[in-house]
Structures are given as structure tokens and as C-alpha cells.
N, C-alpha and C. Protein backbone atom coordinates (compact mmCIF):
# COMPACT_ATOMS: atom_id res chain seq x y z
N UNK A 1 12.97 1.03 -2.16
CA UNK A 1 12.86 1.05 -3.60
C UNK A 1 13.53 2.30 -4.14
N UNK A 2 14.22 2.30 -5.01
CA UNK A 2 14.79 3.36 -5.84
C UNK A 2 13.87 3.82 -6.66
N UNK A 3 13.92 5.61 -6.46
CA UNK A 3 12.98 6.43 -7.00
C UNK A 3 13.34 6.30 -9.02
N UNK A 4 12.06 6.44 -9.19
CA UNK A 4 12.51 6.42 -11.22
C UNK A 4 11.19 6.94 -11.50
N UNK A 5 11.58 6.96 -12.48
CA UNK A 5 10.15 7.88 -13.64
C UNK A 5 9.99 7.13 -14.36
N UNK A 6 8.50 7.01 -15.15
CA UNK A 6 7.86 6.47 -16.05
C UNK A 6 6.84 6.68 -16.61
N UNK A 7 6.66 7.04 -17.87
CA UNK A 7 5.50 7.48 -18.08
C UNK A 7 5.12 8.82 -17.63
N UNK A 8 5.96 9.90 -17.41
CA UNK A 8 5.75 11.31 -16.18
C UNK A 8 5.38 10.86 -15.31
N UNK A 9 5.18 9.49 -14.59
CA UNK A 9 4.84 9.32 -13.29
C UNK A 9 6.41 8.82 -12.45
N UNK A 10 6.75 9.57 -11.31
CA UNK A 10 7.52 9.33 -10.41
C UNK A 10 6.94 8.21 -9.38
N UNK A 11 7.79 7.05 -9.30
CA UNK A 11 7.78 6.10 -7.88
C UNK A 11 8.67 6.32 -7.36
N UNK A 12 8.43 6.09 -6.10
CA UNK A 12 9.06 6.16 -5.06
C UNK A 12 8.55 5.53 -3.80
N UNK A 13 9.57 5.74 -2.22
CA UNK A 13 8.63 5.17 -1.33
C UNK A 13 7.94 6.36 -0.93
N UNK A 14 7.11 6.97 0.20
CA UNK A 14 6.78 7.36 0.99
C UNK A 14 7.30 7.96 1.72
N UNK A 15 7.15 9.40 1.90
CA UNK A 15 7.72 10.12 3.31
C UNK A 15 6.53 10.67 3.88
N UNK A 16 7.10 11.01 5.13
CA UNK A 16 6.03 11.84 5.86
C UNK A 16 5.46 12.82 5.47
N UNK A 17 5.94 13.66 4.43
CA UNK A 17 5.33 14.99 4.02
C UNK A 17 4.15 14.77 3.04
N UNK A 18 4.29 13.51 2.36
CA UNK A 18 3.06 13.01 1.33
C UNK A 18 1.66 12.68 2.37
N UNK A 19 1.87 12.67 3.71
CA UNK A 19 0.39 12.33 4.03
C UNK A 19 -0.82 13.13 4.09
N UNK A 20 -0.62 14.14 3.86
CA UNK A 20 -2.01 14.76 3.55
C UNK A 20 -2.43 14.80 2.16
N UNK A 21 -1.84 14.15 1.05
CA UNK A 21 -1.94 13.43 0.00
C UNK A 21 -3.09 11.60 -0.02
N UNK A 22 -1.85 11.26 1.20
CA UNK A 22 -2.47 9.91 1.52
C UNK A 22 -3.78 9.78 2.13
N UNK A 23 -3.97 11.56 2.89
CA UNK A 23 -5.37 11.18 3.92
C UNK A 23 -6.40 11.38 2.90
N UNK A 24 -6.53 12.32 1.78
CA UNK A 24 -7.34 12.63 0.76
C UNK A 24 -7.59 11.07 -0.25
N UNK A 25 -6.41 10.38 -0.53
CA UNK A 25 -6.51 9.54 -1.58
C UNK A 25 -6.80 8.40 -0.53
N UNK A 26 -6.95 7.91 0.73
CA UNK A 26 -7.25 7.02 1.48
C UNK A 26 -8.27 7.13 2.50
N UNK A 27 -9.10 8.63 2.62
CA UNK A 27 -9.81 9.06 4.06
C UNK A 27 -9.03 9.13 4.87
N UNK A 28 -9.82 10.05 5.28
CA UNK A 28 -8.63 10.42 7.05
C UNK A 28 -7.73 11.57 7.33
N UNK A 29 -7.02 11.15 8.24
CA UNK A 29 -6.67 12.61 8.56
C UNK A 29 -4.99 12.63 8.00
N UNK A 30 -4.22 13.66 8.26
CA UNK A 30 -3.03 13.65 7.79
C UNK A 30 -2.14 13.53 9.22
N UNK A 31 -2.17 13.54 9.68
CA UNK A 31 -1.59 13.29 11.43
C UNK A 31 -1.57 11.73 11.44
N UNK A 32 -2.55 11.00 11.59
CA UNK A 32 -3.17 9.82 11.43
C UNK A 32 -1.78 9.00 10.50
N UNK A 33 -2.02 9.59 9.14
CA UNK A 33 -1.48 8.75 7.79
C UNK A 33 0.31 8.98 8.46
N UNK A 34 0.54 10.01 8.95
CA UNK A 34 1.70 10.52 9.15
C UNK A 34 1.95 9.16 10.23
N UNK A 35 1.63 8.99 11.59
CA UNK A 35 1.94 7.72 12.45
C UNK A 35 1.95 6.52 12.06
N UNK A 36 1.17 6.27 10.63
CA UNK A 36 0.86 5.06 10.34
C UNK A 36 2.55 5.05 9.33
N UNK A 37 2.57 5.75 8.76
CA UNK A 37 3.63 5.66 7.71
C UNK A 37 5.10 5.66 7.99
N UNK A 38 5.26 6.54 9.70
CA UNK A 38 6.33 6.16 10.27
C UNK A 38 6.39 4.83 11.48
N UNK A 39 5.50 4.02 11.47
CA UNK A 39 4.91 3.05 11.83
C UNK A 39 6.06 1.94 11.23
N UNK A 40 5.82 2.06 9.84
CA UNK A 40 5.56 1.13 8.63
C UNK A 40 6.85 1.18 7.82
N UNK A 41 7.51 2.63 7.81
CA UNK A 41 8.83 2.65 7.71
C UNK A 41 9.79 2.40 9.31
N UNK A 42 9.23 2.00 10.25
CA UNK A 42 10.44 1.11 10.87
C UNK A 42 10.10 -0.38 10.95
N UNK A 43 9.14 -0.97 10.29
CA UNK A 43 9.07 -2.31 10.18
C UNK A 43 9.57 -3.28 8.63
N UNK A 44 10.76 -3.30 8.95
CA UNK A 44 11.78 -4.17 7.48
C UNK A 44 10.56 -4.86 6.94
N UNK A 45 9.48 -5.36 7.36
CA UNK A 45 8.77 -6.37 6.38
C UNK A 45 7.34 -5.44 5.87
N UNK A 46 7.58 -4.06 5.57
CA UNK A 46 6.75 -3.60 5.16
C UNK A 46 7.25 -2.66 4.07
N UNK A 47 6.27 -2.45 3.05
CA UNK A 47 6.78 -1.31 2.18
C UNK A 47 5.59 -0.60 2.04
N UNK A 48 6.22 1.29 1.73
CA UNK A 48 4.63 1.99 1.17
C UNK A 48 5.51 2.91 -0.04
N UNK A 49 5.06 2.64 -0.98
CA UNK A 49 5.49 2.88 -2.42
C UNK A 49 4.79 4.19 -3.19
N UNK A 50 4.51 5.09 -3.17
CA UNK A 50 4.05 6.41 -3.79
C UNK A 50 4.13 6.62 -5.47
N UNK A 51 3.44 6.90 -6.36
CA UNK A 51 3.31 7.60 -7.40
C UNK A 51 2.84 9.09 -7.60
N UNK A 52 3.61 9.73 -8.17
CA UNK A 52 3.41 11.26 -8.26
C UNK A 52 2.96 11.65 -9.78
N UNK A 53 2.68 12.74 -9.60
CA UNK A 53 2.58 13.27 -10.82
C UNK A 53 3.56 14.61 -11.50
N UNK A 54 2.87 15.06 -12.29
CA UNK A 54 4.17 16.14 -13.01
C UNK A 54 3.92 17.18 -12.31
N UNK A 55 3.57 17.33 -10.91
CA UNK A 55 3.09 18.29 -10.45
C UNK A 55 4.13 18.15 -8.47
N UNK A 56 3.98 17.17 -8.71
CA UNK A 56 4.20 16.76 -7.32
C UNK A 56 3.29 15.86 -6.36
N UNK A 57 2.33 15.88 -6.66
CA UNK A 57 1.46 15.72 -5.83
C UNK A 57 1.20 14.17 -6.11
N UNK A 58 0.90 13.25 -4.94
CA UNK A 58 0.76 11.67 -5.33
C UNK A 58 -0.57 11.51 -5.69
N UNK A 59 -0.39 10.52 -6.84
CA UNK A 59 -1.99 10.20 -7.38
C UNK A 59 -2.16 8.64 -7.28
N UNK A 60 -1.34 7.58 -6.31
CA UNK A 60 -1.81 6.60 -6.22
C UNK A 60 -0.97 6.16 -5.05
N UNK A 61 -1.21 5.15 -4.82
CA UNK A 61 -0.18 4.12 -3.77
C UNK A 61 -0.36 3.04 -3.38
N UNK A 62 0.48 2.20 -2.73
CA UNK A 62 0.26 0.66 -2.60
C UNK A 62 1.24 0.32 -1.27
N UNK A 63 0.95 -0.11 -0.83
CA UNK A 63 1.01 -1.04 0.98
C UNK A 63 1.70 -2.06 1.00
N UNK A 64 2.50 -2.72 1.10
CA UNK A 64 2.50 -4.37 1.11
C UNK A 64 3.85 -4.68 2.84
N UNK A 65 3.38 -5.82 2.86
CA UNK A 65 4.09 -6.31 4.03
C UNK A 65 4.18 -7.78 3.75
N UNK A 66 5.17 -8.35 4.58
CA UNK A 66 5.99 -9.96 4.16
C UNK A 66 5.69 -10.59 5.13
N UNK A 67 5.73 -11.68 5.36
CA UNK A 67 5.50 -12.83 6.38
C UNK A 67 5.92 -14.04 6.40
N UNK A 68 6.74 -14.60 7.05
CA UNK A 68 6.61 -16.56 6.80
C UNK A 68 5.53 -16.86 7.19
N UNK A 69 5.36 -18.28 6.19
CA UNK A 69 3.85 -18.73 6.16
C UNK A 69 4.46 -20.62 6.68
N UNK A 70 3.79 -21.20 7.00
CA UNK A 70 3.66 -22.71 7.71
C UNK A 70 3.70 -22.99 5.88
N UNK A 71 3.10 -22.75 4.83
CA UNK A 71 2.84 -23.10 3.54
C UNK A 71 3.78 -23.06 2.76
N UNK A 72 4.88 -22.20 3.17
CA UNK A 72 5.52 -21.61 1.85
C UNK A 72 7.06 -21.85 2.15
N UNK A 73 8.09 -21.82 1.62
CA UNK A 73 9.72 -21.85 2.33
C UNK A 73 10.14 -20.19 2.30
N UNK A 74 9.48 -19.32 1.55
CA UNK A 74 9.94 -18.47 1.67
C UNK A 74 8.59 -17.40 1.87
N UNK A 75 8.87 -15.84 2.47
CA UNK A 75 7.92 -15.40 2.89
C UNK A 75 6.62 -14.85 2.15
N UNK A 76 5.74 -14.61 2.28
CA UNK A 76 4.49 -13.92 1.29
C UNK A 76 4.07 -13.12 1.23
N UNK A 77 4.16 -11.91 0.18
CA UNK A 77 4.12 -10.15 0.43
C UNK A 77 2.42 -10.49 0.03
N UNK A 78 1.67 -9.32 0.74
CA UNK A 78 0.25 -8.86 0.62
C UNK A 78 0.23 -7.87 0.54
N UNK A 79 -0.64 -7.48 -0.85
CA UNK A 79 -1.07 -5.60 -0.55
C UNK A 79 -1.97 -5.47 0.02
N UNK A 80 -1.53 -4.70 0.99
CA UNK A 80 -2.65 -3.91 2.20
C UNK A 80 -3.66 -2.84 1.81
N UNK A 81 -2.96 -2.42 0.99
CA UNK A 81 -3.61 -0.81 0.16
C UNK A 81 -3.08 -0.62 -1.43
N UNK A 82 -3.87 -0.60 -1.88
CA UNK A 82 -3.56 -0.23 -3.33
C UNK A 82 -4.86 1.15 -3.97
N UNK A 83 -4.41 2.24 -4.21
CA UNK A 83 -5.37 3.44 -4.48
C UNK A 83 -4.53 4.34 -5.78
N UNK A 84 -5.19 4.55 -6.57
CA UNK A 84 -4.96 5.37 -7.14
C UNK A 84 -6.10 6.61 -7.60
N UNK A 85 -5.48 7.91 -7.51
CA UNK A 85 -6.81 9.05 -7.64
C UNK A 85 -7.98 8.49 -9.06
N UNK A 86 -9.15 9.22 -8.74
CA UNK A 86 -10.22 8.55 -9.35
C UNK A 86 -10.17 9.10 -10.90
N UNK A 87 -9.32 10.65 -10.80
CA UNK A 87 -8.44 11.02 -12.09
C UNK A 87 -7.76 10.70 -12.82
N UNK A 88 -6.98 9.67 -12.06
CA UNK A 88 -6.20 9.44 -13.25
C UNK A 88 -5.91 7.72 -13.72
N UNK A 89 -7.09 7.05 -13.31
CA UNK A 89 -7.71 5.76 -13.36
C UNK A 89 -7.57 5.68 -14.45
N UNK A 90 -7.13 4.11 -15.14
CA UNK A 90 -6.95 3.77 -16.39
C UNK A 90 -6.16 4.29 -17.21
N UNK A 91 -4.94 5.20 -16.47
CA UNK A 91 -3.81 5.59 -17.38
C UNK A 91 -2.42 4.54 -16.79
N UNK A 92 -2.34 3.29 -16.00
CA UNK A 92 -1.61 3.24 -15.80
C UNK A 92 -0.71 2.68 -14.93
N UNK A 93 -1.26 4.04 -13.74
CA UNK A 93 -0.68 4.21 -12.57
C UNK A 93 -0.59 2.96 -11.81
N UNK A 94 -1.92 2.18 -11.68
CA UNK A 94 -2.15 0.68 -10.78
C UNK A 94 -1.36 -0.17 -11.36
N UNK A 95 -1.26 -0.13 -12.67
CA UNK A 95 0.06 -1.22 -13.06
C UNK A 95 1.13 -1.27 -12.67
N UNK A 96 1.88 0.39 -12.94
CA UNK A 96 2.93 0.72 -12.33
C UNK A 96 3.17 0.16 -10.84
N UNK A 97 2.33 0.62 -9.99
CA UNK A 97 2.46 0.36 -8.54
C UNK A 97 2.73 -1.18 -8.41
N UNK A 98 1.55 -2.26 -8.85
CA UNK A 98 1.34 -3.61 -8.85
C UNK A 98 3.18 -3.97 -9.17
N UNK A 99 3.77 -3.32 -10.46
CA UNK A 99 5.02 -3.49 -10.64
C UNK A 99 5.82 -3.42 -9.50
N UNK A 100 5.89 -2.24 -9.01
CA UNK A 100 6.95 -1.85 -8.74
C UNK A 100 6.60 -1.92 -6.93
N UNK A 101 5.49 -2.66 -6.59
CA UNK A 101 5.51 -3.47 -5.19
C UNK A 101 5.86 -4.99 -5.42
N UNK A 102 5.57 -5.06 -6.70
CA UNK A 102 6.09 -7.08 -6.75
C UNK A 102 7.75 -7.15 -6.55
N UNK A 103 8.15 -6.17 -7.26
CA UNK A 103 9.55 -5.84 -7.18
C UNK A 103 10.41 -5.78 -5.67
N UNK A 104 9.68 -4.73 -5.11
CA UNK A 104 9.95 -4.56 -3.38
C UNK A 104 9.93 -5.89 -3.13
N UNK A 105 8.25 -7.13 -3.18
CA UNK A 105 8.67 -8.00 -2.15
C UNK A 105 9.95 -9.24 -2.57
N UNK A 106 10.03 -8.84 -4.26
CA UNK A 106 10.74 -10.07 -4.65
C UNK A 106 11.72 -9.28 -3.86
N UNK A 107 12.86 -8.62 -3.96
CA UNK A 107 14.00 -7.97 -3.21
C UNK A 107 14.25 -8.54 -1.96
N UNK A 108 12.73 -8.79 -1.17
CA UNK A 108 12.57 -8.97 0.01
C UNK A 108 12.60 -10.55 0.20
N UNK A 109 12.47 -11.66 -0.71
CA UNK A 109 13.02 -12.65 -0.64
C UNK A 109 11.30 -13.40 -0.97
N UNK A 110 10.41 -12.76 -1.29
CA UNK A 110 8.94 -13.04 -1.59
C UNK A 110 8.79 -14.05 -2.97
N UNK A 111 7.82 -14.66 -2.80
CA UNK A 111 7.96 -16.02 -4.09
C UNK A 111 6.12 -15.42 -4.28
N UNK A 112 5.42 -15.10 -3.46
CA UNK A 112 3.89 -15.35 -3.68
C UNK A 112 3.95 -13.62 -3.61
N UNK A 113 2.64 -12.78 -4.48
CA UNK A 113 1.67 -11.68 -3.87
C UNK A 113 0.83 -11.98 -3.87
N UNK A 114 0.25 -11.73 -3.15
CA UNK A 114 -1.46 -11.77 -2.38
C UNK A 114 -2.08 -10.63 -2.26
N UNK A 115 -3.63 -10.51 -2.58
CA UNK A 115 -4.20 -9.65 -2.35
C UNK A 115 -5.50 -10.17 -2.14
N UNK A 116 -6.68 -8.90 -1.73
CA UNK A 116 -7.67 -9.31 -1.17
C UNK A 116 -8.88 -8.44 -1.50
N UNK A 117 -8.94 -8.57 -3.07
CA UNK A 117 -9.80 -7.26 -3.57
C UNK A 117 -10.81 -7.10 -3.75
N UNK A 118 -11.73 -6.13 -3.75
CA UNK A 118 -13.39 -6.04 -3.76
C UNK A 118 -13.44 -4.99 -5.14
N UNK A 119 -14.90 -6.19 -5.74
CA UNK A 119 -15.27 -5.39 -6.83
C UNK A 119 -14.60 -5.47 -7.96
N UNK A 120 -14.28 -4.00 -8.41
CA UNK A 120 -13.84 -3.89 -9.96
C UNK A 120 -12.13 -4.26 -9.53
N UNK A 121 -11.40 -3.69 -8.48
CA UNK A 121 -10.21 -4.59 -8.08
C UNK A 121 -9.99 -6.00 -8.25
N UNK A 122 -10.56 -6.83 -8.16
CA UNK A 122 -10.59 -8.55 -8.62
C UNK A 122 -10.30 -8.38 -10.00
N UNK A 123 -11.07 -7.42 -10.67
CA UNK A 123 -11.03 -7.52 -12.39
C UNK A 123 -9.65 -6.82 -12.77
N UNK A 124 -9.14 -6.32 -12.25
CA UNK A 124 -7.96 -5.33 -12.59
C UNK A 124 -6.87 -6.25 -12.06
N UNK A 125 -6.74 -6.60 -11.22
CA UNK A 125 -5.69 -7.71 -10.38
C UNK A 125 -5.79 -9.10 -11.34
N UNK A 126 -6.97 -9.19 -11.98
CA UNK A 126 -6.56 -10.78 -12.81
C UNK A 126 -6.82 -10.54 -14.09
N UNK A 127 -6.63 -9.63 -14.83
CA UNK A 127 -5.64 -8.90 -15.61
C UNK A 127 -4.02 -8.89 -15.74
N UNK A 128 -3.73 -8.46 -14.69
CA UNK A 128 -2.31 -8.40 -14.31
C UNK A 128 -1.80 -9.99 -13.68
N UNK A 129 -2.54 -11.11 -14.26
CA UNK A 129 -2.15 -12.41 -13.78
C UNK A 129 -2.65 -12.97 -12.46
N UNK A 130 -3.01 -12.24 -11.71
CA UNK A 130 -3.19 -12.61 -10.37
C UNK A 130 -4.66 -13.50 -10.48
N UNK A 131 -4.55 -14.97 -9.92
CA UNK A 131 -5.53 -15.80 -9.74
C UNK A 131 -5.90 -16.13 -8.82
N UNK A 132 -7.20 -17.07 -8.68
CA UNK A 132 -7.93 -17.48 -7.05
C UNK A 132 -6.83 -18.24 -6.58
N UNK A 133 -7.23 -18.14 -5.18
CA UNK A 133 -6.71 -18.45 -4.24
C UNK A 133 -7.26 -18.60 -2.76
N UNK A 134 -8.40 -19.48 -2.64
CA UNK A 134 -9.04 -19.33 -1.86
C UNK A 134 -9.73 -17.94 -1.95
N UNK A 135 -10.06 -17.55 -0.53
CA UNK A 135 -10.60 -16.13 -0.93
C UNK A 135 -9.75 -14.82 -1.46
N UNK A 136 -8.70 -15.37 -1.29
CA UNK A 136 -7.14 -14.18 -2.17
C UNK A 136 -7.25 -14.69 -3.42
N UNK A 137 -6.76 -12.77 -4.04
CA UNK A 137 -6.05 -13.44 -5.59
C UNK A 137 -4.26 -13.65 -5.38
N UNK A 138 -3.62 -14.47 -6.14
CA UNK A 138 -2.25 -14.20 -5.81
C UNK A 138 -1.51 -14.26 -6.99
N UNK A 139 -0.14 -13.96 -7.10
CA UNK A 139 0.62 -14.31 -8.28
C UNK A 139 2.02 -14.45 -8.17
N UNK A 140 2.51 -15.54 -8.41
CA UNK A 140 3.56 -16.08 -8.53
C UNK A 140 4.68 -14.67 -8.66
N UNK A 141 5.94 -14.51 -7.89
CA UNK A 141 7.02 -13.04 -8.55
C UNK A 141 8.00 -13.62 -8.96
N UNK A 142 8.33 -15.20 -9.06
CA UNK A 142 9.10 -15.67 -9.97
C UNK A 142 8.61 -16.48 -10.86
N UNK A 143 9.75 -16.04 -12.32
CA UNK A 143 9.09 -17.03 -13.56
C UNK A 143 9.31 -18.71 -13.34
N UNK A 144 10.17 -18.89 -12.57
CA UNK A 144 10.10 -20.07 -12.17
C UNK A 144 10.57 -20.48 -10.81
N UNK A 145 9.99 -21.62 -10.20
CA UNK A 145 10.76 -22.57 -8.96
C UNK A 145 12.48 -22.53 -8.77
N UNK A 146 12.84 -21.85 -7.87
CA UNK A 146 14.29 -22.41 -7.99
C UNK A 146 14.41 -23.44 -7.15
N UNK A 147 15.42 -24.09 -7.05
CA UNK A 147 15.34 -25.31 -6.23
C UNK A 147 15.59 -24.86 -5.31
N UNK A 148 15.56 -25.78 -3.85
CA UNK A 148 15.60 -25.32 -2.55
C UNK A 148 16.99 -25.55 -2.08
């Protein structure tokens, strides 16, 4: 994903130096977040997407990875992780991310997002369109069907 600003918030993907960012805003350790993240940047069907602030420091983030499905002709991105600091909740930031990971998987050749949220997440995710789906919420990343 190409880094941009919005709102004073910077996206971007993920480097290694943000994980002791990630271990605070996710639990855990920063060693840990560090293996997982160079994990995740050598697997093409994964993305980890970062939001910063005017400071530097990341105040949210989001996970997603692709798959062919037996269901679908083309593959289906899921967010794995979606967090943003408990500071700066309701300015934003989760939209941004939700954006700008639908974006990654459409790039990636993705027709469905999926997610799998607990709590006040269900309410924030179907907001942003995302509906049942069995026990997932999901949402369509194109406005329409293209033909096959």
C-alpha cells in the first residue's frame, strides 16, 4: 500500500521498528510482534497496514490475508486484527484502516471482506456496510459483479 495522509493520520504498511507500538496496542512482547510481522511481510497474501499519528507513533492497525475459497471465483480477504488506541477511538482512525485494507485486498484481486467481530466491533463493522454472514460479517469491495 502506498503511504498517504489523512486527516494528520499517516497509513502505511508496517515495518519492523513499529512493533513495540504493536506489542502495547495488541499485548505482548515486541520481539514476538517483530517475527510475526516479518512472518507476514513474506507472505504475498497477507497485509499489515499501520496508522500513525502527528507524533510518530502508531495509534491503530489492521491484519488482513487472502485465500481461494471452493465458494467464490475469486479470493476472500479477512481481517485478522483490527485495533486502534483506546485514545483516539471515535476520531476516525477504524474507518480509515477498514478503507484502506479493503483497498489492499481489492488490489489483491478480493471481491468479499470478512471479519469476525466481538462486541461493540459488530456495531462499528455494520456501520461501515458490513453484514451477516453466517457467523462473519462481510462486505462486498466491488460496487458491482463483473462478469466472469
Amino acid at each position: 500500500m502506498a503511504a498517504g495522509t489523512r486527516y494528520g493520520v499517516d497509513l502505511r504498511s508496517a515495518l519492523p521498528a513499529d512493533a513495540p507500538d504493536l506489542a502495547a496496542l495488541l499485548g505482548g512482547q515486541a520481539r514476538t510482534v517483530v517475527s510475526r510481522l516479518e512472518a507476514m511481510a513474506r507472505d504475498p497474501a497477507s497485509a499489515v497496514l499501520v496508522a500513525t499519528g502527528w507524533n510518530g507513533a502508531v495509534i491503530g492497525v489492521i491484519a488482513l490475508s487472502w485465500h481461494p475459497s471452493l465458494t467464490a471465483d475469486r479470493p476472500l480477504a479477512r481481517i485478522t486484527s483490527l485495533v486502534v488506541a483506546e485514545e483516539e477511538r471515535r476520531n476516525g482512525i477504524g474507518r480509515l484502516l477498514i478503507k484502506a485494507g479493503a483497498q489492499a485486498a481489492r488490489s489483491a484481486g478480493c471481491d468479499l471482506l470478512e471479519a469476525a467481530p466481538d462486541g461493540e466491533g459488530a456495531a462499528f463493522l455494520a456501520a461501515l456496510g458490513f453484514t451477516s454472514a453466517g457467523s462473519n460479517l462481510a462486505r462486498p469491495l466491488r460496487k458491482r459483479a463483473e462478469a466472469p
